[in-house]
PDB file of N, CA and C in Angstrom:
ATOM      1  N   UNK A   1      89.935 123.686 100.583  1.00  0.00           N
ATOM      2  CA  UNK A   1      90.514 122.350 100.659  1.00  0.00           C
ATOM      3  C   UNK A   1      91.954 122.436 100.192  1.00  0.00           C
ATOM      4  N   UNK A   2      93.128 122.289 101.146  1.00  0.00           N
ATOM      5  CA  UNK A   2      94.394 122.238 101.011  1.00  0.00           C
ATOM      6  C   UNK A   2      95.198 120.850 100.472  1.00  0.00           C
ATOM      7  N   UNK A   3      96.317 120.786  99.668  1.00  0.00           N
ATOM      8  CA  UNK A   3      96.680 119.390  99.077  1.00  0.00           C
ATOM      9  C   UNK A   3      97.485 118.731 100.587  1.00  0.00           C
ATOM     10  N   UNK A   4      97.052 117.568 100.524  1.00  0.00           N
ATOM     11  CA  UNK A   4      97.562 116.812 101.901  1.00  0.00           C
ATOM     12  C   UNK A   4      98.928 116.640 101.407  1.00  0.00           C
ATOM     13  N   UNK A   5     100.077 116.388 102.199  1.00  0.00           N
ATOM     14  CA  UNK A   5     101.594 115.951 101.724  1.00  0.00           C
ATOM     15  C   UNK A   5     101.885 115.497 103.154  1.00  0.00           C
ATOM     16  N   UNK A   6     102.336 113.840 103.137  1.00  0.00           N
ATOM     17  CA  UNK A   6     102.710 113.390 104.584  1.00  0.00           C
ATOM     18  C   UNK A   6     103.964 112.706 104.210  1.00  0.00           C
ATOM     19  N   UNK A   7     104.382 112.101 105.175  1.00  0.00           N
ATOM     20  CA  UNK A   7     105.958 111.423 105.118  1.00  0.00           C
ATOM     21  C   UNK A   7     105.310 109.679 105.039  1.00  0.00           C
ATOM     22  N   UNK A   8     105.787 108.775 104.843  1.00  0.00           N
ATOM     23  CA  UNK A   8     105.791 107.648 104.372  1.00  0.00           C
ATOM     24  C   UNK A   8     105.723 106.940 106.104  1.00  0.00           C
ATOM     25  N   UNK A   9     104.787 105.990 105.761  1.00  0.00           N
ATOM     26  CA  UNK A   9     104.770 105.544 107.477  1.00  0.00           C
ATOM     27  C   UNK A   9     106.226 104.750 107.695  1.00  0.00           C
ATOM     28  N   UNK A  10     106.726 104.661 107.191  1.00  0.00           N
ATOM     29  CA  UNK A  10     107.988 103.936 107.728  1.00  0.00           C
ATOM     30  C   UNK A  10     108.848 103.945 106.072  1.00  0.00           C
ATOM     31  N   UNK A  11     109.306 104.768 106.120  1.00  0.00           N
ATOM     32  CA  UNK A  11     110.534 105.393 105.217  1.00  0.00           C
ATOM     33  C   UNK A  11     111.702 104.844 105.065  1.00  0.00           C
ATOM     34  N   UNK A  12     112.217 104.333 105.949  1.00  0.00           N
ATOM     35  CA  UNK A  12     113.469 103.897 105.887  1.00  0.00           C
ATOM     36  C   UNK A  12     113.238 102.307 105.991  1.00  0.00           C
ATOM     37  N   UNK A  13     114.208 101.686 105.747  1.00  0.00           N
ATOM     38  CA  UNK A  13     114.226 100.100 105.289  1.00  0.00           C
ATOM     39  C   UNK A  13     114.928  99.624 107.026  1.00  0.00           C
ATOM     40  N   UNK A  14     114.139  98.395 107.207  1.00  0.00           N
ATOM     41  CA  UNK A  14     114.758  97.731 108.465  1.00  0.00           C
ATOM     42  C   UNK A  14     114.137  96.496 107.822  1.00  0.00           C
ATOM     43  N   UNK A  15     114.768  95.281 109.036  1.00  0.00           N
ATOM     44  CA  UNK A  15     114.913  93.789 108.898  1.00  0.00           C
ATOM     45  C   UNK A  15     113.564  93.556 109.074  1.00  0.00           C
ATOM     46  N   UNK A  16     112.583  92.353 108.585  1.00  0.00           N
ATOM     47  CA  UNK A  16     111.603  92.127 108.880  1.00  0.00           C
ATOM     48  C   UNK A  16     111.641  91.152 110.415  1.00  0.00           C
ATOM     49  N   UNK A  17     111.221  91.500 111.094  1.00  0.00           N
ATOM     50  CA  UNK A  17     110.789  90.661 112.567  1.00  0.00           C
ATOM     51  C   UNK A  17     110.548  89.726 112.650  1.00  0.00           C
ATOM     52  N   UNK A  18     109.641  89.213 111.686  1.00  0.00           N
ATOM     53  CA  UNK A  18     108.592  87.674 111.889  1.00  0.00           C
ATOM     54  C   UNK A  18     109.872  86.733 111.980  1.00  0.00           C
ATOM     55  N   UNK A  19     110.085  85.712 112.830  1.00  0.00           N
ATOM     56  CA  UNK A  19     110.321  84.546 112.992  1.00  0.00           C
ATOM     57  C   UNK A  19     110.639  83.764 111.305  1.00  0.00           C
ATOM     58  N   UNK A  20     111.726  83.327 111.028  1.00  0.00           N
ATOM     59  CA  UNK A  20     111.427  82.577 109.855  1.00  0.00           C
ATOM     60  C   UNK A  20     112.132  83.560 108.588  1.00  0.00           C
ATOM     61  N   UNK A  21     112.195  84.860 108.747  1.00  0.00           N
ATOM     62  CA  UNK A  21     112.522  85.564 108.234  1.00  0.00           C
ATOM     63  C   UNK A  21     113.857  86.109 108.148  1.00  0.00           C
ATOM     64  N   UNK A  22     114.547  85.768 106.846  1.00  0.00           N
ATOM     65  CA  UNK A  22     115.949  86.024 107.154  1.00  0.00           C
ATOM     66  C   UNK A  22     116.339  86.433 105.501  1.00  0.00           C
ATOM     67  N   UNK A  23     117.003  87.730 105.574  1.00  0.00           N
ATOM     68  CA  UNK A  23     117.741  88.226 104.259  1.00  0.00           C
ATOM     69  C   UNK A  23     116.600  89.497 103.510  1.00  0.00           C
ATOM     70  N   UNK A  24     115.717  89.928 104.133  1.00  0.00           N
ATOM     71  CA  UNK A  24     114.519  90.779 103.678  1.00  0.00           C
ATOM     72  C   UNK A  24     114.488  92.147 104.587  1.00  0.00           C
ATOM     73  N   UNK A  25     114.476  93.225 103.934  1.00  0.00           N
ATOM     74  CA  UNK A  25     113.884  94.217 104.337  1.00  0.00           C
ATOM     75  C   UNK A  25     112.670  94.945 103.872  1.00  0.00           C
ATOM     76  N   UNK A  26     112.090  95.840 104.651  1.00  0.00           N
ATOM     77  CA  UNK A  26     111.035  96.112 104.101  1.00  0.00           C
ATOM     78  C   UNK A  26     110.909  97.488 104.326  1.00  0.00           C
ATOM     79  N   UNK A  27     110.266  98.508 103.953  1.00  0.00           N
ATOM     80  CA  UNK A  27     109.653  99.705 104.086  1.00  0.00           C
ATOM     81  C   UNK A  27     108.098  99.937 103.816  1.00  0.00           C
ATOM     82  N   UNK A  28     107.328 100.651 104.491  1.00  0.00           N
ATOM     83  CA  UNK A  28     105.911 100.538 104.552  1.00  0.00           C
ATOM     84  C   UNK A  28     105.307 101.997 103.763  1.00  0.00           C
ATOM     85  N   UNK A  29     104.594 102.247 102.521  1.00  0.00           N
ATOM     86  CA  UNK A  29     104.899 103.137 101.789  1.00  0.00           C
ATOM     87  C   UNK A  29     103.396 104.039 102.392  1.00  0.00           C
ATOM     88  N   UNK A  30     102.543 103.148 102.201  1.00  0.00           N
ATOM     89  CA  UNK A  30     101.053 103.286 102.311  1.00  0.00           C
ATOM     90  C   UNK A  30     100.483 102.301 103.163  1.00  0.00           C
ATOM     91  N   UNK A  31      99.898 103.031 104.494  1.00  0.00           N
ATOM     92  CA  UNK A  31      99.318 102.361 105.457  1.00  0.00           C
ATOM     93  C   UNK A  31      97.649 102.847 105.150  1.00  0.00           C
ATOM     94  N   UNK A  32      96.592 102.633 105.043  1.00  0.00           N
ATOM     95  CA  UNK A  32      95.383 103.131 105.388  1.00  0.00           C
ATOM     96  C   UNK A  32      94.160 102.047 106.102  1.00  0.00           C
ATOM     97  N   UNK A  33      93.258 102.258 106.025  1.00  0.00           N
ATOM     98  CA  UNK A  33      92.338 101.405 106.329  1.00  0.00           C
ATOM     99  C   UNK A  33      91.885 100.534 105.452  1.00  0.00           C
ATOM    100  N   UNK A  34      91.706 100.867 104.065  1.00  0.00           N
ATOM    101  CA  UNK A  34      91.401  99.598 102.847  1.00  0.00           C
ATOM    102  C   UNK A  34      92.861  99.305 102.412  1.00  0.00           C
ATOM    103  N   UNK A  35      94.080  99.774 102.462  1.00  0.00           N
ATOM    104  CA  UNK A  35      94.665  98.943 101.418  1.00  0.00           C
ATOM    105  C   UNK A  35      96.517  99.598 102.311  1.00  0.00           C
ATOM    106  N   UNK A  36      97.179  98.674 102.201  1.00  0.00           N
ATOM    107  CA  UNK A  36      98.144  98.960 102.624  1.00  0.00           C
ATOM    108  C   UNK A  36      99.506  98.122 101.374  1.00  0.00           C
ATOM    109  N   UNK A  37     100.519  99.422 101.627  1.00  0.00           N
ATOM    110  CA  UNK A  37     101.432  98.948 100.626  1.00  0.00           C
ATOM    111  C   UNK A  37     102.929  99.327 100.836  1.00  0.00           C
ATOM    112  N   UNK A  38     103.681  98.029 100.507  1.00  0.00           N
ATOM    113  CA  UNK A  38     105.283  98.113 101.141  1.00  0.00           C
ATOM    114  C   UNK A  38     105.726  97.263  99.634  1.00  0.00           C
ATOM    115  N   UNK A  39     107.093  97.862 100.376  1.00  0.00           N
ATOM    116  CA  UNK A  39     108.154  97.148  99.317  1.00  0.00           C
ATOM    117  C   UNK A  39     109.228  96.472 100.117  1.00  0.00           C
ATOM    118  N   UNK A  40     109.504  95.480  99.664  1.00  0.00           N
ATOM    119  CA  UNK A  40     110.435  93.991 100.363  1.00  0.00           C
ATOM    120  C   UNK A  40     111.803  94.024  99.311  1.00  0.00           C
ATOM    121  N   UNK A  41     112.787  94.136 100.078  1.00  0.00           N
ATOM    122  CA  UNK A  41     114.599  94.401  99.340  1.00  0.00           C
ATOM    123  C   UNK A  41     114.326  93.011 100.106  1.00  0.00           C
ATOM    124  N   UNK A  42     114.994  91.421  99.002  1.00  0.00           N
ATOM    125  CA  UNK A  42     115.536  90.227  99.368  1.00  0.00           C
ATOM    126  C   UNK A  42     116.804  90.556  99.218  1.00  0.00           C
ATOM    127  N   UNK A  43     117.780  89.937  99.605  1.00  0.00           N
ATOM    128  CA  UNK A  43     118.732  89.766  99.341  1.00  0.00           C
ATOM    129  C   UNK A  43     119.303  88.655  98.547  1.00  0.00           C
ATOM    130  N   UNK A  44     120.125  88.149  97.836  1.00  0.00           N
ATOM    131  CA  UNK A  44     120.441  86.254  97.569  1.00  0.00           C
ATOM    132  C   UNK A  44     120.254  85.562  98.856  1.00  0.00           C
ATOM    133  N   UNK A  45     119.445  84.317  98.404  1.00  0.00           N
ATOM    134  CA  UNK A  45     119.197  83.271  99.137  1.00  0.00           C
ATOM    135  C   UNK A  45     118.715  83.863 100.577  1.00  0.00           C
ATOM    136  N   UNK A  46     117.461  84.854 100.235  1.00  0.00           N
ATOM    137  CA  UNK A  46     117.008  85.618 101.953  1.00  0.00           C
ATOM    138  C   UNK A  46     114.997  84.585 101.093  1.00  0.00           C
ATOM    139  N   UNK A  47     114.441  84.814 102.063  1.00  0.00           N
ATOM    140  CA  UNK A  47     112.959  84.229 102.473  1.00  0.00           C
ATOM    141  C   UNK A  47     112.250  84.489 103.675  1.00  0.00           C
ATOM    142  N   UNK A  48     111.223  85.115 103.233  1.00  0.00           N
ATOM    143  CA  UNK A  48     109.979  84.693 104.243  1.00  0.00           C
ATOM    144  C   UNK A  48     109.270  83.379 104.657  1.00  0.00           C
ATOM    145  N   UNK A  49     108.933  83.225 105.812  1.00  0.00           N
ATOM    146  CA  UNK A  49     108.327  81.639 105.874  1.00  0.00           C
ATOM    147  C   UNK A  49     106.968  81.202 105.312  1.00  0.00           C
ATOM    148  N   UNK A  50     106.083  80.459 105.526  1.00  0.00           N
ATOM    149  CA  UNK A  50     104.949  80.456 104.520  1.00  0.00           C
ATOM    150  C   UNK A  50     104.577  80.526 106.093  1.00  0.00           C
ATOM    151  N   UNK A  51     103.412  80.997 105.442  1.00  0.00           N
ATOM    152  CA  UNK A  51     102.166  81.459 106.572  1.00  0.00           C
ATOM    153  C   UNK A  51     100.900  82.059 105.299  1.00  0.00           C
ATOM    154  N   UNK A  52      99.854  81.799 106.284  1.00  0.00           N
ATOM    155  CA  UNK A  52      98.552  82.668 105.027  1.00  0.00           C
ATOM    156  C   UNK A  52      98.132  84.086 106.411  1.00  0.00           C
ATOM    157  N   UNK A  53      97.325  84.577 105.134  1.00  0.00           N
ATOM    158  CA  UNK A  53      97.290  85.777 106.055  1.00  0.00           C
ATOM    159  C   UNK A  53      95.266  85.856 105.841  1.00  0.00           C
ATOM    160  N   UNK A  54      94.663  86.794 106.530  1.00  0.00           N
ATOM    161  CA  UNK A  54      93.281  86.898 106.011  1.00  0.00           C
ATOM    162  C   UNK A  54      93.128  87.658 105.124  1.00  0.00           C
ATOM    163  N   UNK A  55      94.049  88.659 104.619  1.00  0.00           N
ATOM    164  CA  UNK A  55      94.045  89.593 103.603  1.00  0.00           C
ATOM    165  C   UNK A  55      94.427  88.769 102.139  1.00  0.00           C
ATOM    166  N   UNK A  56      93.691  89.770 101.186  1.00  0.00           N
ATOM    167  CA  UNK A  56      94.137  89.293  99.972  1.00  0.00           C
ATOM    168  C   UNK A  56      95.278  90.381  99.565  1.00  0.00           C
ATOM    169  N   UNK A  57      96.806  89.941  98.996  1.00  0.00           N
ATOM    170  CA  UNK A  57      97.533  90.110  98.703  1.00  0.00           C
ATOM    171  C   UNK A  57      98.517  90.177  96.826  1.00  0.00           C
ATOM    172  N   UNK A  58      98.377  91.326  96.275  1.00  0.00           N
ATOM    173  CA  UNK A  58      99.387  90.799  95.251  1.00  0.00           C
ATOM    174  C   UNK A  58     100.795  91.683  95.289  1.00  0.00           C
ATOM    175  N   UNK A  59     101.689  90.516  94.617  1.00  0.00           N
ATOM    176  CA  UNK A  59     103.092  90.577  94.635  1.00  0.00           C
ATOM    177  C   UNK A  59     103.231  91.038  93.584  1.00  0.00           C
ATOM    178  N   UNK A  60     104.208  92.314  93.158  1.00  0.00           N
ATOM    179  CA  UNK A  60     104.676  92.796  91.946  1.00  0.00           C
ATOM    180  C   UNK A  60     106.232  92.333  92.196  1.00  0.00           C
ATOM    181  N   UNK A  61     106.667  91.718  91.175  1.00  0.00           N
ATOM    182  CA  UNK A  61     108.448  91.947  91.340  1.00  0.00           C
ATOM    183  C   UNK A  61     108.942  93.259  90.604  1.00  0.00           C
ATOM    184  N   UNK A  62     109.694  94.324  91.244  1.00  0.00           N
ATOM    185  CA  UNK A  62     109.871  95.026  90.209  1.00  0.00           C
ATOM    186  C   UNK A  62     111.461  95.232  90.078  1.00  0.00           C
ATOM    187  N   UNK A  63     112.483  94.247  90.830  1.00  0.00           N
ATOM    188  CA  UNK A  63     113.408  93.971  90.340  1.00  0.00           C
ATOM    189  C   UNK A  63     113.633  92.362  90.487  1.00  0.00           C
ATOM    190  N   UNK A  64     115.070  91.956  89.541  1.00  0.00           N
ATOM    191  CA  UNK A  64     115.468  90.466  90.099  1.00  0.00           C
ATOM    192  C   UNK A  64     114.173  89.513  89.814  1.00  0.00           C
ATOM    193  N   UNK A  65     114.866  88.358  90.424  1.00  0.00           N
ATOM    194  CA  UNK A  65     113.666  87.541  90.642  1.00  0.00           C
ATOM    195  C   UNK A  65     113.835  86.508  91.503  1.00  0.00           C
ATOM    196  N   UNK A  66     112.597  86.391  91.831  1.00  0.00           N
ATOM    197  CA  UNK A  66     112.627  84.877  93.171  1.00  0.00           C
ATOM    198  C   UNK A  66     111.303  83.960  93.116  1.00  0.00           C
ATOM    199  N   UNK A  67     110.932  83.029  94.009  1.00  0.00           N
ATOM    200  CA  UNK A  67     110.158  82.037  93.835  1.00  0.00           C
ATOM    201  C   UNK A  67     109.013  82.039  94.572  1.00  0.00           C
ATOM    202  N   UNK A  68     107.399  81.956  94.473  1.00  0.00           N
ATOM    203  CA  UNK A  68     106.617  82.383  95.300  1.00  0.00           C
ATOM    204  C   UNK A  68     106.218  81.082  95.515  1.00  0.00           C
ATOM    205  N   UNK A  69     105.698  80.817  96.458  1.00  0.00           N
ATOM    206  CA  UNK A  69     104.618  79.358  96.716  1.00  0.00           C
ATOM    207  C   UNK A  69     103.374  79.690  97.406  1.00  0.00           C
ATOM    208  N   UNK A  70     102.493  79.082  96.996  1.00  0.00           N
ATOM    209  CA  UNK A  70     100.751  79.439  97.343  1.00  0.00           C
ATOM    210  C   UNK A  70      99.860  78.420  97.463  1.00  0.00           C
ATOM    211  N   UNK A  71      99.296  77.890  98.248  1.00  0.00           N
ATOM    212  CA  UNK A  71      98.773  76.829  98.526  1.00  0.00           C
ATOM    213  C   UNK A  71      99.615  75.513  98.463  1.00  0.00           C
ATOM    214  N   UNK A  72     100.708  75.181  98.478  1.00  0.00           N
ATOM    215  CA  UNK A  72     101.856  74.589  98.025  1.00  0.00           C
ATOM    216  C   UNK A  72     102.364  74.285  96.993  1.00  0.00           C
ATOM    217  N   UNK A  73     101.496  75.119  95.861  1.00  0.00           N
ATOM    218  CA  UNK A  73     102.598  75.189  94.475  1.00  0.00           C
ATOM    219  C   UNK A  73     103.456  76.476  94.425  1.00  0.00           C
ATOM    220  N   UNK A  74     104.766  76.068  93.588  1.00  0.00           N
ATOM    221  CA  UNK A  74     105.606  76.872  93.331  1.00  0.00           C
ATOM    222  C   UNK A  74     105.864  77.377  92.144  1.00  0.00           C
ATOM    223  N   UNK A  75     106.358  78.751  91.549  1.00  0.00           N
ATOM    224  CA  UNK A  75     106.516  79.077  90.736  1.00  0.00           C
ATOM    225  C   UNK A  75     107.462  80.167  90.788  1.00  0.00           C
ATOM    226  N   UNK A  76     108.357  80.397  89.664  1.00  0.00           N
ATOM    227  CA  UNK A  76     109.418  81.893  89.739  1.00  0.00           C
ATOM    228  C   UNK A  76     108.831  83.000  89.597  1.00  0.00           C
ATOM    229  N   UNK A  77     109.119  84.086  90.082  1.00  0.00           N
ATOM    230  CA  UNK A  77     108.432  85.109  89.700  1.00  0.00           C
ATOM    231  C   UNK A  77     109.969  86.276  89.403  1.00  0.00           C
ATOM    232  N   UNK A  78     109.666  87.009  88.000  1.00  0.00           N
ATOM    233  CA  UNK A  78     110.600  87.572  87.372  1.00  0.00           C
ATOM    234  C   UNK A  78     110.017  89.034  87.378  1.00  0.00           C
ATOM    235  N   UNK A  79     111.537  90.613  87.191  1.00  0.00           N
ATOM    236  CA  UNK A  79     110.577  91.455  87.372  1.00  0.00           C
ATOM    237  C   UNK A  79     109.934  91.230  86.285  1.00  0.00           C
ATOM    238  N   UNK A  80     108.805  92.794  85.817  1.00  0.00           N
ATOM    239  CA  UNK A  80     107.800  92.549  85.182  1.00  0.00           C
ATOM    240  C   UNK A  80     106.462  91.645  85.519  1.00  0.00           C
ATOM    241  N   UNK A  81     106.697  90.824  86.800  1.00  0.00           N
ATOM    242  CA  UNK A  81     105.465  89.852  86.707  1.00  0.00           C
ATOM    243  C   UNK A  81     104.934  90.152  87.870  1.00  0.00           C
ATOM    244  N   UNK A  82     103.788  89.681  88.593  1.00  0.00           N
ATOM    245  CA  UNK A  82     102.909  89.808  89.573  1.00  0.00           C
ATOM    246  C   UNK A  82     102.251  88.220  90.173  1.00  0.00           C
ATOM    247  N   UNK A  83     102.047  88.377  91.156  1.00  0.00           N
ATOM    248  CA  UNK A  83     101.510  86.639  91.729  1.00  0.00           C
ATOM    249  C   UNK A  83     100.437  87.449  92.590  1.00  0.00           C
ATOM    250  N   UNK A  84      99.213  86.591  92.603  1.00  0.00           N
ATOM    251  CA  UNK A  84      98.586  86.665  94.139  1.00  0.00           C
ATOM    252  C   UNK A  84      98.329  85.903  94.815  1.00  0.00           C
ATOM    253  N   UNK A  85      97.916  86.132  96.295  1.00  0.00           N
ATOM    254  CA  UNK A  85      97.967  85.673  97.329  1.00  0.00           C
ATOM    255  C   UNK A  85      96.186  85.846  97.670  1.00  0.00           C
ATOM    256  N   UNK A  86      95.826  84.610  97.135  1.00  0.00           N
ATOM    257  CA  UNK A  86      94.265  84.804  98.041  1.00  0.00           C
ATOM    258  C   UNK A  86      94.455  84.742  99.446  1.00  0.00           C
ATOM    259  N   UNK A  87      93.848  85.268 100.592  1.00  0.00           N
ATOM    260  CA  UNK A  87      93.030  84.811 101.699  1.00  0.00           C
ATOM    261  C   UNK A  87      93.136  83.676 102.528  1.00  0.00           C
ATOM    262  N   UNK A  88      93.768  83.668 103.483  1.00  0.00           N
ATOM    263  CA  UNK A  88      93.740  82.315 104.462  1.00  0.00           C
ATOM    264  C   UNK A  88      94.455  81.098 103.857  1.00  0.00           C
ATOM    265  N   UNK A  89      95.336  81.629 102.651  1.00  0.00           N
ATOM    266  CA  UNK A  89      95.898  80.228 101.690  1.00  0.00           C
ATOM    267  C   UNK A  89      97.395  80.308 102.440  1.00  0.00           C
ATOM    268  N   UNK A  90      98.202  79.327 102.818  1.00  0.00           N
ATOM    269  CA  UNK A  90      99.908  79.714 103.072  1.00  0.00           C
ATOM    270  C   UNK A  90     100.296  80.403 101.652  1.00  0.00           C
ATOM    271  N   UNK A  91     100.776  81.151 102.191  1.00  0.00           N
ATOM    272  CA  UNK A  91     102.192  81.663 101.271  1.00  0.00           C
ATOM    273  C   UNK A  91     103.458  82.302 101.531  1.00  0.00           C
ATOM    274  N   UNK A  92     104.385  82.136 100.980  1.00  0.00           N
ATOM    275  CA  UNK A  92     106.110  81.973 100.881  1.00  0.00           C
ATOM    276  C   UNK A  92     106.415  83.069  99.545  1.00  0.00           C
ATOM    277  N   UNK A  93     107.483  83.540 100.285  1.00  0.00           N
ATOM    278  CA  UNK A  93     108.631  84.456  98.792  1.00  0.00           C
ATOM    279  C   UNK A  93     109.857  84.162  99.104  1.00  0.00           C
ATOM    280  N   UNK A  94     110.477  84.251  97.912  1.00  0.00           N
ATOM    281  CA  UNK A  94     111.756  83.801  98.414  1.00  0.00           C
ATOM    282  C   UNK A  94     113.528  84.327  97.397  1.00  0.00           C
ATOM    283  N   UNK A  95     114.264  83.708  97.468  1.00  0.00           N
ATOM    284  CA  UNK A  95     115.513  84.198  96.273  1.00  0.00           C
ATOM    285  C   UNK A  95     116.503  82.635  96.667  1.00  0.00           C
ATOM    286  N   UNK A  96     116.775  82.636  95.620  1.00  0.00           N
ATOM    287  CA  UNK A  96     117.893  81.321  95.336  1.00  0.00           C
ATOM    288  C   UNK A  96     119.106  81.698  94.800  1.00  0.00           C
ATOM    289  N   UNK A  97     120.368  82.523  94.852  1.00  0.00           N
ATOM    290  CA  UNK A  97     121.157  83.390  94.106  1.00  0.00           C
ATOM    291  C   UNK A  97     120.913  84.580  93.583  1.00  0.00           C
ATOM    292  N   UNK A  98     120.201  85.267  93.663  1.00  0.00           N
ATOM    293  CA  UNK A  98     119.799  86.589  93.259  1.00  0.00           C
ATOM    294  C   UNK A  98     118.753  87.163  94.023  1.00  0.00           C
ATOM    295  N   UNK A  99     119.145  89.003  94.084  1.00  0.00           N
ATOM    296  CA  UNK A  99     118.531  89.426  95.042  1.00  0.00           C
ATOM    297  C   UNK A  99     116.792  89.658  94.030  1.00  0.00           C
ATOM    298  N   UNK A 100     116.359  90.406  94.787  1.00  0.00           N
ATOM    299  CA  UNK A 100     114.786  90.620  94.212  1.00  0.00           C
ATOM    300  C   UNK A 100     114.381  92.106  95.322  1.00  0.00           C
ATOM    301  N   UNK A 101     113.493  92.829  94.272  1.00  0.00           N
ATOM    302  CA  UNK A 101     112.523  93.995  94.796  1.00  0.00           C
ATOM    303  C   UNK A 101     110.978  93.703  95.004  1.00  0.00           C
ATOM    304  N   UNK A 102     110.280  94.040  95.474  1.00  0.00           N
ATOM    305  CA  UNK A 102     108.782  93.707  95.399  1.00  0.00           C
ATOM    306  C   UNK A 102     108.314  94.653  95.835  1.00  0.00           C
ATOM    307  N   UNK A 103     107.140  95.076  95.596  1.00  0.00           N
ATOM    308  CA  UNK A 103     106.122  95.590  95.999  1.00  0.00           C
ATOM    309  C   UNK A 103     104.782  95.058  96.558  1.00  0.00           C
ATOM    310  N   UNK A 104     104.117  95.092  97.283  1.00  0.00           N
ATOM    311  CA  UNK A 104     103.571  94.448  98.333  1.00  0.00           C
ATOM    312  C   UNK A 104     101.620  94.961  98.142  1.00  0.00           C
ATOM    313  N   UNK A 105     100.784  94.554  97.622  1.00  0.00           N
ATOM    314  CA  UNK A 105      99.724  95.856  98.197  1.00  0.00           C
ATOM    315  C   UNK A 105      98.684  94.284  98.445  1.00  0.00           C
ATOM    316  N   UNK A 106      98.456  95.142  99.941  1.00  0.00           N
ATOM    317  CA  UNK A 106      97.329  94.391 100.626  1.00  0.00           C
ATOM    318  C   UNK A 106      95.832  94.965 100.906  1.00  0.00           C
ATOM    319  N   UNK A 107      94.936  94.144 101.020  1.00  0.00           N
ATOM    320  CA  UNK A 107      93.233  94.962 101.185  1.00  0.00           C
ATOM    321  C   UNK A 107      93.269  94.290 102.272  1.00  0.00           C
ATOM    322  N   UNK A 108      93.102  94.810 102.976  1.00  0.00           N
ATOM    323  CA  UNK A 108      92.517  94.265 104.484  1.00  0.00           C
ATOM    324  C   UNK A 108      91.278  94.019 104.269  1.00  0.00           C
ATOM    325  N   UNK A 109      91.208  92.945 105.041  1.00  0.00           N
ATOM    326  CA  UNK A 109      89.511  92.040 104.523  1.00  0.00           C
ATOM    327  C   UNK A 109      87.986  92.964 104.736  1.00  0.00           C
ATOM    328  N   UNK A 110      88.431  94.045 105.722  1.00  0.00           N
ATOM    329  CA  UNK A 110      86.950  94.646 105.946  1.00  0.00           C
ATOM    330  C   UNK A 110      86.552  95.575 104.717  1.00  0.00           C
ATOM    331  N   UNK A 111      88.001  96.194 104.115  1.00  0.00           N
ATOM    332  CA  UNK A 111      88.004  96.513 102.550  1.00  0.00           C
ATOM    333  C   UNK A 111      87.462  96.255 101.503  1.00  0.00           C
ATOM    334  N   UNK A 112      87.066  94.762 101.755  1.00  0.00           N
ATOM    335  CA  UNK A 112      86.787  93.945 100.884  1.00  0.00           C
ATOM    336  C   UNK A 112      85.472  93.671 101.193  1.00  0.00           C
ATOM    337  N   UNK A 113      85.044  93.756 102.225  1.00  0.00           N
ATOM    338  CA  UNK A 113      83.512  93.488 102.737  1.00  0.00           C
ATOM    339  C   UNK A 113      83.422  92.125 102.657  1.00  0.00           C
ATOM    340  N   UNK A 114      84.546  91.255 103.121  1.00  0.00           N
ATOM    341  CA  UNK A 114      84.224  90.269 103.845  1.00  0.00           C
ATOM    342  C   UNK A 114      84.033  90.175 105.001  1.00  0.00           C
TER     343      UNK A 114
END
């Protein structure tokens, strides 16, 4: 049994696509079948739109800080802190004057044995 060593599914940082989305990049660190994980560069005053997803989701900030919303409450999120994102709920990230880092890790629901 040999040690596996692969390249990062998407290594380099580009603009996020989705509609709604403006001032964010992302890189995709860890893709698998239970759990997938990226990191999001905001820029000042950049945001994602709210949307829910079926996956359960938590947010690490690990620089800066910006504002998350989840079921339609809001709250700041600073580094050092973490938010989650249940399941089928809307949710939003965002920056108001300052940029922000995040880290991203998702379970895809069959992961979860829902």
């Amino acid at each position: 049994m040999g040690i596996e060593v692969r390249p990062f599914p998407r290594a380099e940082w580009s603009a996020i696509p989705a509609e709604g989305a403006s001032g964010v990049e992302s890189r995709a660190l860890l893709q698998e079948e239970t759990l997938f994980v990226a990191q999001l560069r905001f820029s000042e005053n950049a945001a994602i739109h709210e949307h829910p997803s079926p996956n359960e989701i938590a947010v690490l900030c690990l620089e800066g800080e910006g504002l998350t919303s989840v079921g339609g409450e809001t709250a700041a999120i600073r580094a050092g802190e973490q938010a989650h994102w249940p399941p089928n709920v809307p949710h939003r990230l965002w920056t108001e004057g300052t940029p922000m880092l995040t880290l991203m890790i998702e379970r895809p629901r069959q992961a979860t044995g829902e």
